[in-house]
N, C-alpha and C. Protein backbone atom coordinates (compact mmCIF):
# COMPACT_ATOMS: atom_id res chain seq x y z
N UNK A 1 -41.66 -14.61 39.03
CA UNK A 1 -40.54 -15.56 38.94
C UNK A 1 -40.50 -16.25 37.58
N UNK A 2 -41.56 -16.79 37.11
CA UNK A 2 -41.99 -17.12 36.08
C UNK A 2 -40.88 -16.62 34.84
N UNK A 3 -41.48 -14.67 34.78
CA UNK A 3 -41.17 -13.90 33.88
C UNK A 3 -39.87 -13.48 33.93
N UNK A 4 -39.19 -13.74 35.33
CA UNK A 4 -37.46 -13.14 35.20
C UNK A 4 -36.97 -15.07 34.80
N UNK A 5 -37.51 -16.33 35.31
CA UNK A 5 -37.15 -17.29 34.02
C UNK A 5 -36.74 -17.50 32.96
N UNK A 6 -37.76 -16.51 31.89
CA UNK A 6 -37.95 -16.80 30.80
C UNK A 6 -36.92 -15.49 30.00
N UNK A 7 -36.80 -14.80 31.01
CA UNK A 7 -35.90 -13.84 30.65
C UNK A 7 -34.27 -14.07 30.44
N UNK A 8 -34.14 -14.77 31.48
CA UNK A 8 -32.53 -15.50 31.80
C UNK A 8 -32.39 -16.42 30.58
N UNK A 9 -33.27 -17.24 30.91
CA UNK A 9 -33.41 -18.40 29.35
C UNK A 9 -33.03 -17.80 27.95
N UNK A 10 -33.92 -16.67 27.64
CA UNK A 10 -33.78 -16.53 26.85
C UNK A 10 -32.17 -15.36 26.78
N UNK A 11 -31.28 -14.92 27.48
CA UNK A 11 -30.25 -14.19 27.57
C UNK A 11 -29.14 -15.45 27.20
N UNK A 12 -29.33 -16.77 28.10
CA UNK A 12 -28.24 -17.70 27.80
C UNK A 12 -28.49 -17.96 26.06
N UNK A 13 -29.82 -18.22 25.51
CA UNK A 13 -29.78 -18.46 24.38
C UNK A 13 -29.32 -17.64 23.18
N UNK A 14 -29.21 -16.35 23.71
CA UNK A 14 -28.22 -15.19 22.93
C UNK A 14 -26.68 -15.49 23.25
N UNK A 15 -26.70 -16.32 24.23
CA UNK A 15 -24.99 -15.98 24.62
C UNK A 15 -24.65 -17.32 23.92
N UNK A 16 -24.93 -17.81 23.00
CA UNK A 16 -24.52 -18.98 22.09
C UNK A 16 -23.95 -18.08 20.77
N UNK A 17 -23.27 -18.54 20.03
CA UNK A 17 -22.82 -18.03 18.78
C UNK A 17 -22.42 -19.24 17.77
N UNK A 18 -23.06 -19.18 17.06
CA UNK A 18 -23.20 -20.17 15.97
C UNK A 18 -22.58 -19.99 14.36
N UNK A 19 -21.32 -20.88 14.20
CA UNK A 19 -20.33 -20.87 13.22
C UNK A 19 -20.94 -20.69 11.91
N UNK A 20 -21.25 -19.29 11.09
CA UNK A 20 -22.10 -19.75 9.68
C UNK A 20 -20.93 -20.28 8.43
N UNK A 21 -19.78 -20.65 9.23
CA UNK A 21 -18.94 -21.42 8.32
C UNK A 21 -17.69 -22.51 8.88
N UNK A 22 -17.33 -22.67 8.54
CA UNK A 22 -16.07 -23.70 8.94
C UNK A 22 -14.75 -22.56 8.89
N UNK A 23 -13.74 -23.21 9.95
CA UNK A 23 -12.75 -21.97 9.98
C UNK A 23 -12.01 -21.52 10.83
N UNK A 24 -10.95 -21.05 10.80
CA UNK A 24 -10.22 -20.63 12.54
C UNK A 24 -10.94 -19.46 13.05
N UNK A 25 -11.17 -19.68 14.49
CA UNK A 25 -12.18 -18.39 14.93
C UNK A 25 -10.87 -17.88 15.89
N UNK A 26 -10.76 -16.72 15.38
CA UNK A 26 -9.81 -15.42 15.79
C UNK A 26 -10.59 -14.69 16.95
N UNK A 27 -9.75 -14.25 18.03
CA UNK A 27 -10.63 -13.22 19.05
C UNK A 27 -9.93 -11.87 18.13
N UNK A 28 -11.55 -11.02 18.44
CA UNK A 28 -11.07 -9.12 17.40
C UNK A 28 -10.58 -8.67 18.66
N UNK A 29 -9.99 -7.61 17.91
CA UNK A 29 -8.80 -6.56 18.18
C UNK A 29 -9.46 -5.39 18.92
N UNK A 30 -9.63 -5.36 20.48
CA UNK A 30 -10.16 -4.00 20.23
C UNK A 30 -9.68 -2.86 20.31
N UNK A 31 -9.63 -1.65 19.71
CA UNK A 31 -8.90 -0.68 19.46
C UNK A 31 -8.12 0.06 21.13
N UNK A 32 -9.00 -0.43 21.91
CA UNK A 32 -8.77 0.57 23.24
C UNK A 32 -8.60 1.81 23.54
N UNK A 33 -8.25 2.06 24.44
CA UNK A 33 -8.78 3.88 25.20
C UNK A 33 -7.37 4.41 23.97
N UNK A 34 -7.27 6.11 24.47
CA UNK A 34 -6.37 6.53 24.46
C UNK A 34 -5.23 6.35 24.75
N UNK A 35 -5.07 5.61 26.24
CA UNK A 35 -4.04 4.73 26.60
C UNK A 35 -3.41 3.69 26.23
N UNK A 36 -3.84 3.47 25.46
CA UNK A 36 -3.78 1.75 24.44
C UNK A 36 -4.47 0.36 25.04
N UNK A 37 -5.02 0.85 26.39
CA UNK A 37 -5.25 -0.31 27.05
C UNK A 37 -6.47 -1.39 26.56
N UNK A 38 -6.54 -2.41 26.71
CA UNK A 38 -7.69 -2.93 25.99
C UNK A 38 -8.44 -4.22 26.98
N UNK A 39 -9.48 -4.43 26.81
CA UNK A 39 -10.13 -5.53 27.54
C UNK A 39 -10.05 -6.84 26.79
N UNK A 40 -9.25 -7.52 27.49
CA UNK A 40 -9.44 -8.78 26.80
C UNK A 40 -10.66 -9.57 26.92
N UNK A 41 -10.94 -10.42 25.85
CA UNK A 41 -12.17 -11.26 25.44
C UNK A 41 -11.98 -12.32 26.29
N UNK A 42 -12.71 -12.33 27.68
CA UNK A 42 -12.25 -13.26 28.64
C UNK A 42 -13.40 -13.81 29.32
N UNK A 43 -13.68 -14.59 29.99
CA UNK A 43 -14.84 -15.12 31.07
C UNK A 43 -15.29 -14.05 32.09
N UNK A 44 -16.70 -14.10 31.94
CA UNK A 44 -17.02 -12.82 32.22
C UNK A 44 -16.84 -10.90 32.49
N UNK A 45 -16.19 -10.91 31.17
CA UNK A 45 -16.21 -9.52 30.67
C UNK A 45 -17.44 -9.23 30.17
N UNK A 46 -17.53 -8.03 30.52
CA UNK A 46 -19.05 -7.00 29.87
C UNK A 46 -18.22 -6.87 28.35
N UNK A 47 -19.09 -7.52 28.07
CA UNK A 47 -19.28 -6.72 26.26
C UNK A 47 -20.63 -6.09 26.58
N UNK A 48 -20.65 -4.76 24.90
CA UNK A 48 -21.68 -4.08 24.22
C UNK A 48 -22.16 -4.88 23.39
N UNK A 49 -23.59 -3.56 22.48
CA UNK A 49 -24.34 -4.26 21.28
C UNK A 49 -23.47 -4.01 20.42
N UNK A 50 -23.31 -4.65 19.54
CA UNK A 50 -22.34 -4.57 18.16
C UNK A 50 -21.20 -5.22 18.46
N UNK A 51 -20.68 -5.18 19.27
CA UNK A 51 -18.82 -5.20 19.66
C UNK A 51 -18.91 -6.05 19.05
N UNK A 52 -17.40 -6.38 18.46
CA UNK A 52 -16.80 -7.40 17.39
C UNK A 52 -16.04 -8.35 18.60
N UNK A 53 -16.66 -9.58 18.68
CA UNK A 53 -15.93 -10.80 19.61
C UNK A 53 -14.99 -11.26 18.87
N UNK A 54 -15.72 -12.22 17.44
CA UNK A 54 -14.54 -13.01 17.26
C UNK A 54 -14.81 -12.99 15.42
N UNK A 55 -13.62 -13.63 14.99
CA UNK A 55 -13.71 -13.12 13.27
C UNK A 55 -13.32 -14.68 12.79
N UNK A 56 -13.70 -15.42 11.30
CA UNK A 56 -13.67 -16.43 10.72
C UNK A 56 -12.61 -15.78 9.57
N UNK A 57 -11.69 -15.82 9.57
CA UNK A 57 -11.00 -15.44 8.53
C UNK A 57 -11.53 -16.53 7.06
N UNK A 58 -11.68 -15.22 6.03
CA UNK A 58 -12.06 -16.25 4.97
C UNK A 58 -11.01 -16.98 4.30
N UNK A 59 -11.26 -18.20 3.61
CA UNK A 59 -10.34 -19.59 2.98
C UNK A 59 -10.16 -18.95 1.84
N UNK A 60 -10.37 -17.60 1.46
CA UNK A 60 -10.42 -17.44 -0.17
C UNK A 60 -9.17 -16.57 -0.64
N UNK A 61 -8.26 -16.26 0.78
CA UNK A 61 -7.31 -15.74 1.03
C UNK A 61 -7.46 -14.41 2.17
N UNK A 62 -5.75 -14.08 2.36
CA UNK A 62 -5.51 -13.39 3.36
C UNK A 62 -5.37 -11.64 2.85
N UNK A 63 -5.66 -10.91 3.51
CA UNK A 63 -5.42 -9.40 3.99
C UNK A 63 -4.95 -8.72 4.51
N UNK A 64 -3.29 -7.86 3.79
CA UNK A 64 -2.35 -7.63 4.89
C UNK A 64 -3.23 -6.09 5.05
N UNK A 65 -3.08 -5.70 6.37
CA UNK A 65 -3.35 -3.75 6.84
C UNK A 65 -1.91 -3.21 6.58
N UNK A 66 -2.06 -2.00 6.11
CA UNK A 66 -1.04 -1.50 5.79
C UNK A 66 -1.33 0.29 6.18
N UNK A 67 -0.38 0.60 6.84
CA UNK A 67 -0.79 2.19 7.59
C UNK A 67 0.33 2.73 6.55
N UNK A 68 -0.34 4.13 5.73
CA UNK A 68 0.51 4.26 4.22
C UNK A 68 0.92 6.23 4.98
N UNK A 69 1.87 6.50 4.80
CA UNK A 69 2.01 8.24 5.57
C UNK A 69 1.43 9.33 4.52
N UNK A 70 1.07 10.25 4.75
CA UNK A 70 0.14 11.04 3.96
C UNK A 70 0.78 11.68 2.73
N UNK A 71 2.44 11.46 3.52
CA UNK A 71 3.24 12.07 1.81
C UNK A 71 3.22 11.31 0.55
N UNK A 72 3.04 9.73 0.90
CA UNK A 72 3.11 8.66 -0.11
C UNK A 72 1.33 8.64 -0.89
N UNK A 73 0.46 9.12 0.08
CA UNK A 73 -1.11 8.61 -0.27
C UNK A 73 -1.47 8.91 -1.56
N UNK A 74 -0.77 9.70 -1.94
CA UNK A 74 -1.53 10.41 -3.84
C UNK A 74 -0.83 8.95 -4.83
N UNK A 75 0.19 8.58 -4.38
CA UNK A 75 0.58 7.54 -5.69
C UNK A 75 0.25 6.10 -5.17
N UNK A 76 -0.71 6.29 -4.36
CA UNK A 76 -1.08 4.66 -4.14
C UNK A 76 -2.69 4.53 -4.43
N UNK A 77 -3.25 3.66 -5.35
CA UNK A 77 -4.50 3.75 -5.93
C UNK A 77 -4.43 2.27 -5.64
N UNK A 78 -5.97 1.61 -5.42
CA UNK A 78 -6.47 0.36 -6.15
C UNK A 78 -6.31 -0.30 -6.94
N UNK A 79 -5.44 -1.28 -7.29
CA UNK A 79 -5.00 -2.25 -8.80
C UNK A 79 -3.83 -2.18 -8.80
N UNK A 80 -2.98 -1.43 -7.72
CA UNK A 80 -1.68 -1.35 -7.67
C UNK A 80 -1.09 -2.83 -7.56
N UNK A 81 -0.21 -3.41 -7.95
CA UNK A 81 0.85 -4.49 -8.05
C UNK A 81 1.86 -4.68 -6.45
N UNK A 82 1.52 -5.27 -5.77
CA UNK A 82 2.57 -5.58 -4.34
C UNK A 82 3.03 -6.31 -4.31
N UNK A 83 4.13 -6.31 -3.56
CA UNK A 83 5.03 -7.90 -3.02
C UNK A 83 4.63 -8.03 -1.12
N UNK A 84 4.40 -8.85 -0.75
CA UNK A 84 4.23 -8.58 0.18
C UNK A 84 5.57 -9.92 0.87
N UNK A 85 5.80 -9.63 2.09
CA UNK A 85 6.78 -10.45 2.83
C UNK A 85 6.85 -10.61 4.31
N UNK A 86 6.85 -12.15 4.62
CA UNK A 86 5.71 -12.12 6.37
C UNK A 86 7.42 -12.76 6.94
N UNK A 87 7.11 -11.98 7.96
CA UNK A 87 8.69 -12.58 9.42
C UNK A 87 8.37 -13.85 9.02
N UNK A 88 7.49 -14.33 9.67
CA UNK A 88 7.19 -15.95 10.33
C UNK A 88 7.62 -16.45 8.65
N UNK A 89 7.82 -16.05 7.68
CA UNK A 89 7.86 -17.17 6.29
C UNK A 89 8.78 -16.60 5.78
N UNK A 90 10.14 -16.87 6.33
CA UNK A 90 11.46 -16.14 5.89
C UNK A 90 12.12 -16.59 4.35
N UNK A 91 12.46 -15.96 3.40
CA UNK A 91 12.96 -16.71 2.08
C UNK A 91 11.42 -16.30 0.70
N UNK A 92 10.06 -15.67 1.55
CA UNK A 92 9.15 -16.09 0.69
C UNK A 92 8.56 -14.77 0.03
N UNK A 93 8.48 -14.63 -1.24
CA UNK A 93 7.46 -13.21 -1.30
C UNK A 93 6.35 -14.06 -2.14
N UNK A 94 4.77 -13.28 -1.59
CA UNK A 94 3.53 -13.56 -2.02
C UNK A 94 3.32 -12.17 -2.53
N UNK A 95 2.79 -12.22 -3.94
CA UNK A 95 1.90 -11.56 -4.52
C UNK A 95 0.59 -10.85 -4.08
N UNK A 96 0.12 -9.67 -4.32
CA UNK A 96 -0.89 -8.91 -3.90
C UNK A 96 -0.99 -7.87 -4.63
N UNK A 97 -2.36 -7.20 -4.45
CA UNK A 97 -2.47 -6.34 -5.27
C UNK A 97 -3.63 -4.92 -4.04
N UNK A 98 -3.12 -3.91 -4.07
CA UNK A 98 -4.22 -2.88 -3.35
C UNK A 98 -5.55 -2.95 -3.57
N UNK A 99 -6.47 -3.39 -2.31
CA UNK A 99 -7.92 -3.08 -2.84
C UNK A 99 -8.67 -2.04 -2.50
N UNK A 100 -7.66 -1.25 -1.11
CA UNK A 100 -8.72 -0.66 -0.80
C UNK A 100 -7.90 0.93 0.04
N UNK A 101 -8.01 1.52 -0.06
CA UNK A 101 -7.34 2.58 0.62
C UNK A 101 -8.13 3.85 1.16
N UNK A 102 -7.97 4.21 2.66
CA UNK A 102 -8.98 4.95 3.28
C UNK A 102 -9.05 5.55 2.87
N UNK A 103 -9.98 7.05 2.98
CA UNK A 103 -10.40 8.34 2.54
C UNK A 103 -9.85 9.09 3.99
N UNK A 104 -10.15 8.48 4.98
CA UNK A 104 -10.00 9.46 6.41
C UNK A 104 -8.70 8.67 7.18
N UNK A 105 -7.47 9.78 7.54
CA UNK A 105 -6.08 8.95 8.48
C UNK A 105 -7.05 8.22 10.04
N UNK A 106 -5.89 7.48 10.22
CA UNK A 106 -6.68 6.38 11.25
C UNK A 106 -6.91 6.99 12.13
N UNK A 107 -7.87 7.08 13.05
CA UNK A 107 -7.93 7.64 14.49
C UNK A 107 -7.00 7.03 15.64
N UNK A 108 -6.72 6.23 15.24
CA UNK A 108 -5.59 5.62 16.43
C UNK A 108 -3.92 6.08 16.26
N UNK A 109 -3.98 6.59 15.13
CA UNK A 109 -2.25 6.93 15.05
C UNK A 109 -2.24 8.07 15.48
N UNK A 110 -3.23 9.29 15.79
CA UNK A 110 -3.43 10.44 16.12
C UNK A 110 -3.04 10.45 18.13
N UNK A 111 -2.97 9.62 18.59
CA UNK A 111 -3.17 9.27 20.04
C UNK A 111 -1.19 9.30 19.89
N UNK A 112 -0.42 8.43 19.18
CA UNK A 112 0.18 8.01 19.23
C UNK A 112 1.69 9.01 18.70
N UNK A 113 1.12 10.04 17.84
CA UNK A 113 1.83 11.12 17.13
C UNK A 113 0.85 12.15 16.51
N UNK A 114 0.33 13.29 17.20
CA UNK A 114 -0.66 14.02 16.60
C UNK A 114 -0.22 14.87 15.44
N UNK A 115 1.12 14.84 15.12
CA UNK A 115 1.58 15.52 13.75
C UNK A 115 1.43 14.63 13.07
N UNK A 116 1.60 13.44 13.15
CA UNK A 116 1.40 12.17 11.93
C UNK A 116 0.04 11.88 11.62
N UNK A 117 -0.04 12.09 10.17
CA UNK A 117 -1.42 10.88 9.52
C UNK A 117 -1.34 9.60 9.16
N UNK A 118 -1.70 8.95 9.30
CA UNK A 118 -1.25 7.29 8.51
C UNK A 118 -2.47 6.93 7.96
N UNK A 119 -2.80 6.48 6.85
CA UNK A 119 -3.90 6.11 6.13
C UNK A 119 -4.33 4.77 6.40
N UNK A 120 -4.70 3.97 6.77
CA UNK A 120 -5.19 2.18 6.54
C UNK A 120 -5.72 2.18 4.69
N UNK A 121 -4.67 0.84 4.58
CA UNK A 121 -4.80 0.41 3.13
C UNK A 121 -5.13 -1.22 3.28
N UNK A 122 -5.36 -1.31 2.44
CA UNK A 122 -6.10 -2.95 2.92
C UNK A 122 -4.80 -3.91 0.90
N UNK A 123 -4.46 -4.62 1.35
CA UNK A 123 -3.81 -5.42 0.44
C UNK A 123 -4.08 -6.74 0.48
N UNK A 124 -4.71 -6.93 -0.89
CA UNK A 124 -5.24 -8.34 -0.65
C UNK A 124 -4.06 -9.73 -1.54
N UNK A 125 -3.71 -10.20 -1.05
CA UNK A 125 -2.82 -11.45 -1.09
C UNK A 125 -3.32 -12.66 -1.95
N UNK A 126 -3.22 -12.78 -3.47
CA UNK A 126 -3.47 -13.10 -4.25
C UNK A 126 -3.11 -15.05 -4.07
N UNK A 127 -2.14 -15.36 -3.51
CA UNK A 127 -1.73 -16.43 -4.02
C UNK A 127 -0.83 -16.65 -2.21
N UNK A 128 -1.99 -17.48 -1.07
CA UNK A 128 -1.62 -17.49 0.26
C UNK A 128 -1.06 -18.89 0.64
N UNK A 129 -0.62 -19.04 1.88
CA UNK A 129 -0.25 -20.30 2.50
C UNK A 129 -0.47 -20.57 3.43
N UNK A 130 -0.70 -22.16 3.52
CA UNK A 130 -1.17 -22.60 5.06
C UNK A 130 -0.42 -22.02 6.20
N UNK A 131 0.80 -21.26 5.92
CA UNK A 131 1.63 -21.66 6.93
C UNK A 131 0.86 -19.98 7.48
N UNK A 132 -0.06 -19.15 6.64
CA UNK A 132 -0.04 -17.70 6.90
C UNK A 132 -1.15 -17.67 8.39
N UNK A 133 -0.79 -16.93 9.38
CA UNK A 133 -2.28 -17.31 10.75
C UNK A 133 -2.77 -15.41 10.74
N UNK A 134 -3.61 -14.85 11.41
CA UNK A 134 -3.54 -13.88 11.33
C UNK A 134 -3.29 -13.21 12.10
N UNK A 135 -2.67 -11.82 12.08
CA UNK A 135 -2.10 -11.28 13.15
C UNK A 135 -0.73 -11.24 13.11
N UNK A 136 -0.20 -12.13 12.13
CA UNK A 136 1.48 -12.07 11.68
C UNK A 136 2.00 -10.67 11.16
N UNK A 137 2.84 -9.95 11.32
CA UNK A 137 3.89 -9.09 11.24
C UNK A 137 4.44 -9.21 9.44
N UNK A 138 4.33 -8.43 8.56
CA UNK A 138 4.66 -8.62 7.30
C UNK A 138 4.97 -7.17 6.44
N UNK A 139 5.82 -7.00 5.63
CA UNK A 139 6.05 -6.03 5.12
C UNK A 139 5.69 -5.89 3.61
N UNK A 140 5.20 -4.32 3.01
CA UNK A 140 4.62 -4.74 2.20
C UNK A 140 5.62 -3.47 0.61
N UNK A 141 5.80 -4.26 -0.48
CA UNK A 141 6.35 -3.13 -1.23
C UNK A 141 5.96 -3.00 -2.38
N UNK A 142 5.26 -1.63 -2.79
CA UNK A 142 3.91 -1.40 -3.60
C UNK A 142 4.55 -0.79 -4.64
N UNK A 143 4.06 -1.36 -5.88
CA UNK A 143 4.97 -0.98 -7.34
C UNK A 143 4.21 0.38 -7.74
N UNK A 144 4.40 1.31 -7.29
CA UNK A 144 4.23 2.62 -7.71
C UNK A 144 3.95 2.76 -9.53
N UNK A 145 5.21 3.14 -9.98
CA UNK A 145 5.74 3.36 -11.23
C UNK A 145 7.15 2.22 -11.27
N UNK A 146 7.17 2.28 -12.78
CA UNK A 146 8.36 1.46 -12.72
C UNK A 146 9.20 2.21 -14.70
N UNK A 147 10.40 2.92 -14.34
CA UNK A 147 10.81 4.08 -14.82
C UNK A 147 12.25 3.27 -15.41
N UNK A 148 12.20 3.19 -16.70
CA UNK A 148 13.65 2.31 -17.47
C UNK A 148 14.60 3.55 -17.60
N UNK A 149 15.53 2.48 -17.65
CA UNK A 149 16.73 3.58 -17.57
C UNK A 149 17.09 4.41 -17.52
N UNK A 150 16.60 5.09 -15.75
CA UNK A 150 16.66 5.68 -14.78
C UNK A 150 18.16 5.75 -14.22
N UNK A 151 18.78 6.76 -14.24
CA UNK A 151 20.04 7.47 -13.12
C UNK A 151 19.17 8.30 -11.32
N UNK A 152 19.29 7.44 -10.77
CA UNK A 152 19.13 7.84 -9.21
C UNK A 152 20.06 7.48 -8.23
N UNK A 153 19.50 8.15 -7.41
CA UNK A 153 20.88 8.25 -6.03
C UNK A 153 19.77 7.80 -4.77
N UNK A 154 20.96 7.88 -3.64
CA UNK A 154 20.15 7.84 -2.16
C UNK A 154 19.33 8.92 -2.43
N UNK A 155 18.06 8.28 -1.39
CA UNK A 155 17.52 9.71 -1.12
C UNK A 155 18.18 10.87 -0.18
N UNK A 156 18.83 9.94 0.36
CA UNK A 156 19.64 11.20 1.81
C UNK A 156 20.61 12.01 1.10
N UNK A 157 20.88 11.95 0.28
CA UNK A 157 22.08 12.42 -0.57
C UNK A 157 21.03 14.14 -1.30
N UNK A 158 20.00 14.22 -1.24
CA UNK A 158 19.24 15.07 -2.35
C UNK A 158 18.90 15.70 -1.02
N UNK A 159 19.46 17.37 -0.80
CA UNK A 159 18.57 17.85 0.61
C UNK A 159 18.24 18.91 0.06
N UNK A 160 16.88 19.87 0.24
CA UNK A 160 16.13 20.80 0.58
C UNK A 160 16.81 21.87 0.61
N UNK A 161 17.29 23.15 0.02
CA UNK A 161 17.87 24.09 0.74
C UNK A 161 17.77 25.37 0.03
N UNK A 162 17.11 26.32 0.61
CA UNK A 162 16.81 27.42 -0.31
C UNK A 162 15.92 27.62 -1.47
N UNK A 163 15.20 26.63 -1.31
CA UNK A 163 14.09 26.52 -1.85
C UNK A 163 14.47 25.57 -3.41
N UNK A 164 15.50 25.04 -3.22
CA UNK A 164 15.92 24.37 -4.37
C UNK A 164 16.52 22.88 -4.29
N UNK A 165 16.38 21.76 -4.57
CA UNK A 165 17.20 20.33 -4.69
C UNK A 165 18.66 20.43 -4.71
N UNK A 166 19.85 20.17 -3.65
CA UNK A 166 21.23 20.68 -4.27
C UNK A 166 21.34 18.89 -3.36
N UNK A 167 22.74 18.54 -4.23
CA UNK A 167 23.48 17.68 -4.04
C UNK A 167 24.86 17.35 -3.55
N UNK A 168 25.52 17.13 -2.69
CA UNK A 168 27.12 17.09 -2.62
C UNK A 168 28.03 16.01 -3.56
N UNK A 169 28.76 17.13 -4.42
CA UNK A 169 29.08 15.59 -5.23
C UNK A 169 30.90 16.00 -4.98
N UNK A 170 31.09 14.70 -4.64
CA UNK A 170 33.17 14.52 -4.27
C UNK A 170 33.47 14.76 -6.00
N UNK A 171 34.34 15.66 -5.53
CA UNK A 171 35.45 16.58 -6.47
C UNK A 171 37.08 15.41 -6.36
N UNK A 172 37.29 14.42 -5.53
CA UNK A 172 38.38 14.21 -5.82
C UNK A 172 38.13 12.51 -4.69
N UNK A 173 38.23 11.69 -5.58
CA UNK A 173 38.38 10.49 -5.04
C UNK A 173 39.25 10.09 -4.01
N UNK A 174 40.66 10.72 -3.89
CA UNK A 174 41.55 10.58 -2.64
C UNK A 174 41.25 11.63 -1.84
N UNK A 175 40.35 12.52 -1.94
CA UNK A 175 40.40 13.20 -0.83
C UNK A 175 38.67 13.86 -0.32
N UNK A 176 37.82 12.70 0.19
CA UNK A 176 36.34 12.28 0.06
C UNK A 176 35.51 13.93 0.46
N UNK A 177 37.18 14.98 1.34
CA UNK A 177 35.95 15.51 2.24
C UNK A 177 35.72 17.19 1.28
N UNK A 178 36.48 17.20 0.24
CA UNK A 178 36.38 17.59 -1.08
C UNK A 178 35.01 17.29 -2.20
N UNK A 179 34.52 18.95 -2.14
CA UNK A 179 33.03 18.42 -3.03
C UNK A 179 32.51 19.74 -2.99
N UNK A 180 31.73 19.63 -3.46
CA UNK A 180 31.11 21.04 -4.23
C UNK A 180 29.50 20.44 -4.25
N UNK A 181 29.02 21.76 -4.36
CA UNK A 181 27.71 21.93 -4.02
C UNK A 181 26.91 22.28 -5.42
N UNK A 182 26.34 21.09 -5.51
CA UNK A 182 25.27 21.21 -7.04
C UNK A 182 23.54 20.76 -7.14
N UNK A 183 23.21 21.89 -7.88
CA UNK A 183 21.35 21.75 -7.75
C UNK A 183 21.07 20.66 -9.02
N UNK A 184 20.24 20.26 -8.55
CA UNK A 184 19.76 18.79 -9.30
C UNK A 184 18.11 18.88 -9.49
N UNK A 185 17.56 18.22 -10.87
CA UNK A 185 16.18 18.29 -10.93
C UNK A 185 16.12 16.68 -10.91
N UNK A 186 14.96 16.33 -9.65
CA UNK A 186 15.17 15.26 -9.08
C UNK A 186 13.41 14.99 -9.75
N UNK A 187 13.37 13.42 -10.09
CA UNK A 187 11.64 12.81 -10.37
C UNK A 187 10.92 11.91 -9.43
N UNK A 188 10.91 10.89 -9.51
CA UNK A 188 10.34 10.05 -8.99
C UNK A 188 10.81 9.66 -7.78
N UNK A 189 10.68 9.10 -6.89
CA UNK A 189 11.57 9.04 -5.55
C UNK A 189 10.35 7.84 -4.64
N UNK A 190 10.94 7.30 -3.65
CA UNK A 190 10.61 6.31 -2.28
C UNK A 190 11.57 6.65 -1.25
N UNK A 191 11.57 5.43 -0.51
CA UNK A 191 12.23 6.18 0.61
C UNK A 191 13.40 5.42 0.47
N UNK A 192 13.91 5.19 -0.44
CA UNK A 192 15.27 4.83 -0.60
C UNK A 192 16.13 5.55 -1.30
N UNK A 193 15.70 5.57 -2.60
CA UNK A 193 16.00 6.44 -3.83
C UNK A 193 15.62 6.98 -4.34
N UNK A 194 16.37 8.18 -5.41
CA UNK A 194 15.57 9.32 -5.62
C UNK A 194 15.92 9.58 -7.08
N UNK A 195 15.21 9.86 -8.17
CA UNK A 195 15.50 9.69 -9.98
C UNK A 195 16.06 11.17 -9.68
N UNK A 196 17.17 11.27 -10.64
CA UNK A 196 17.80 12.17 -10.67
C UNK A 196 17.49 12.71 -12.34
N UNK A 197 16.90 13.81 -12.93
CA UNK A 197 16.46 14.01 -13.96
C UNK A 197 17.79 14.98 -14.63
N UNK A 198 18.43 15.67 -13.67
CA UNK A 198 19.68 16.99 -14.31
C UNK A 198 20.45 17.15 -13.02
N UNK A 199 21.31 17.34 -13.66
CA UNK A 199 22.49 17.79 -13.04
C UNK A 199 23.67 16.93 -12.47
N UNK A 200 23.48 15.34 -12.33
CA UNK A 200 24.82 14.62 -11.97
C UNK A 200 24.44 13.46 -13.34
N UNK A 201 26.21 13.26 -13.42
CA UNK A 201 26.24 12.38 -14.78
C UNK A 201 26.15 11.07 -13.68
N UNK A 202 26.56 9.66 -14.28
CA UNK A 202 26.43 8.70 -13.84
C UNK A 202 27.63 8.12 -13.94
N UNK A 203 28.04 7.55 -12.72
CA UNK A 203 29.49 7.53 -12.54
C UNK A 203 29.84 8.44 -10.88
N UNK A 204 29.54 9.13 -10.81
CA UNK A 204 29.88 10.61 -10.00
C UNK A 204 29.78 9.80 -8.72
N UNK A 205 30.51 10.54 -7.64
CA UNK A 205 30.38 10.33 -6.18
C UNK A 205 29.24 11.26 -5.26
N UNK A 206 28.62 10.75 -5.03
CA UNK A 206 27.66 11.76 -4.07
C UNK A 206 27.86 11.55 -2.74
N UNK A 207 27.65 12.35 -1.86
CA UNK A 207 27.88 12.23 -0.37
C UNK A 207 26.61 12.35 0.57
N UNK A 208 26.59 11.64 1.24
CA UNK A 208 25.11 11.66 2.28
C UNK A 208 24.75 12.45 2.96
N UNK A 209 26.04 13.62 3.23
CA UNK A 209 25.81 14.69 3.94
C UNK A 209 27.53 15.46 3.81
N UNK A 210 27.17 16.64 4.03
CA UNK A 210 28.54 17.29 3.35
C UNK A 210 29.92 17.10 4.65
């Protein structure tokens, strides 16, 4: 009796956790099954050894996650330049810069779309605000290249076909559904727009789809 005592004693004295800083204590995220389902951090739940309970976000600033798709991953490096922009702080962009970008796509986006890769990129937020908590919803837009006096179009406008870049460009302003079919040497591109290197002057009408 003695020895299952000293045993209990000493189990409650593990089940203490002691702040090695000042700070909001966050409950972690846990990834959950395949199903997405997850155990919440609750009064008497079984936790494991290791499991991540709870996190001190550091005062020295914040860390947006950013899941990057495998077509974009070659032009996003470390030291890259971001804007980043959070729902909850409408009107505001904070500064950031890439610190860190995986080597291996996430194991959790694979559950979710097994043709898709998504990379985890870590963006660290140079210049934060009280008002930021974690776990907020924020969008992030990463200065790639930045290309002067540049002629580009939509990207939807530039389609794939025959193994070549062709474009629809309107032949006649009063009559839109008029246009002709022209190959274009296209450069730099996002998912908005696309540098157009040959083949449409500037000025021209392009169409989004013929």
């Amino acid at each position: 009796e003695q020895t299952e005592l000293a045993d209990i004693n000493e189990q409650i004295a593990h089940g203490k956790l002691h702040a090695p800083k000042s700070g909001m204590v966050v409950y972690a995220r846990e990834s959950g099954d395949r199903y997405g389902r997850e155990d919440p951090i609750a009064e008497g739940t079984q936790v494991r050894e290791r499991q991540e309970l709870i996190t001190i976000p550091s005062n020295r600033g914040m860390v947006a996650e950013v899941s990057l798709h495998e077509s974009v991953l070659k032009q996003v490096f470390p030291g890259q330049s971001c804007t980043v922009r959070i729902d909850a702080i409408p009107g505001r962009e904070f500064p950031g810069e890439v610190s860190w970008v995986a080597l291996l796509p996430d194991q959790n986006s694979w559950w979710a779309n097994p043709n898709q890769r998504l990379y985890r990129t870590d963006v660290h937020i140079a210049e934060g605000s009280e008002e930021m908590r974690p776990g907020m919803s924020c969008s992030v837009e990463i200065l790639v290249e930045e290309i002067e006096d540049a002629l580009y179009a939509p990207v939807q406008s530039v389609v794939r076909h025959l193994g070549e870049n062709i474009a629809f460009v309107s032949t006649s302003a009063e009559h839109p559904s008029r246009y002709e079919v022209r190959p274009v040497k296209v450069g730099s591109y996002n998912d908005r727009w696309v540098e157009i290197e040959d083949g449409l002057a500037e000025g021209e009408i392009v169409l989004l789809a013929p």
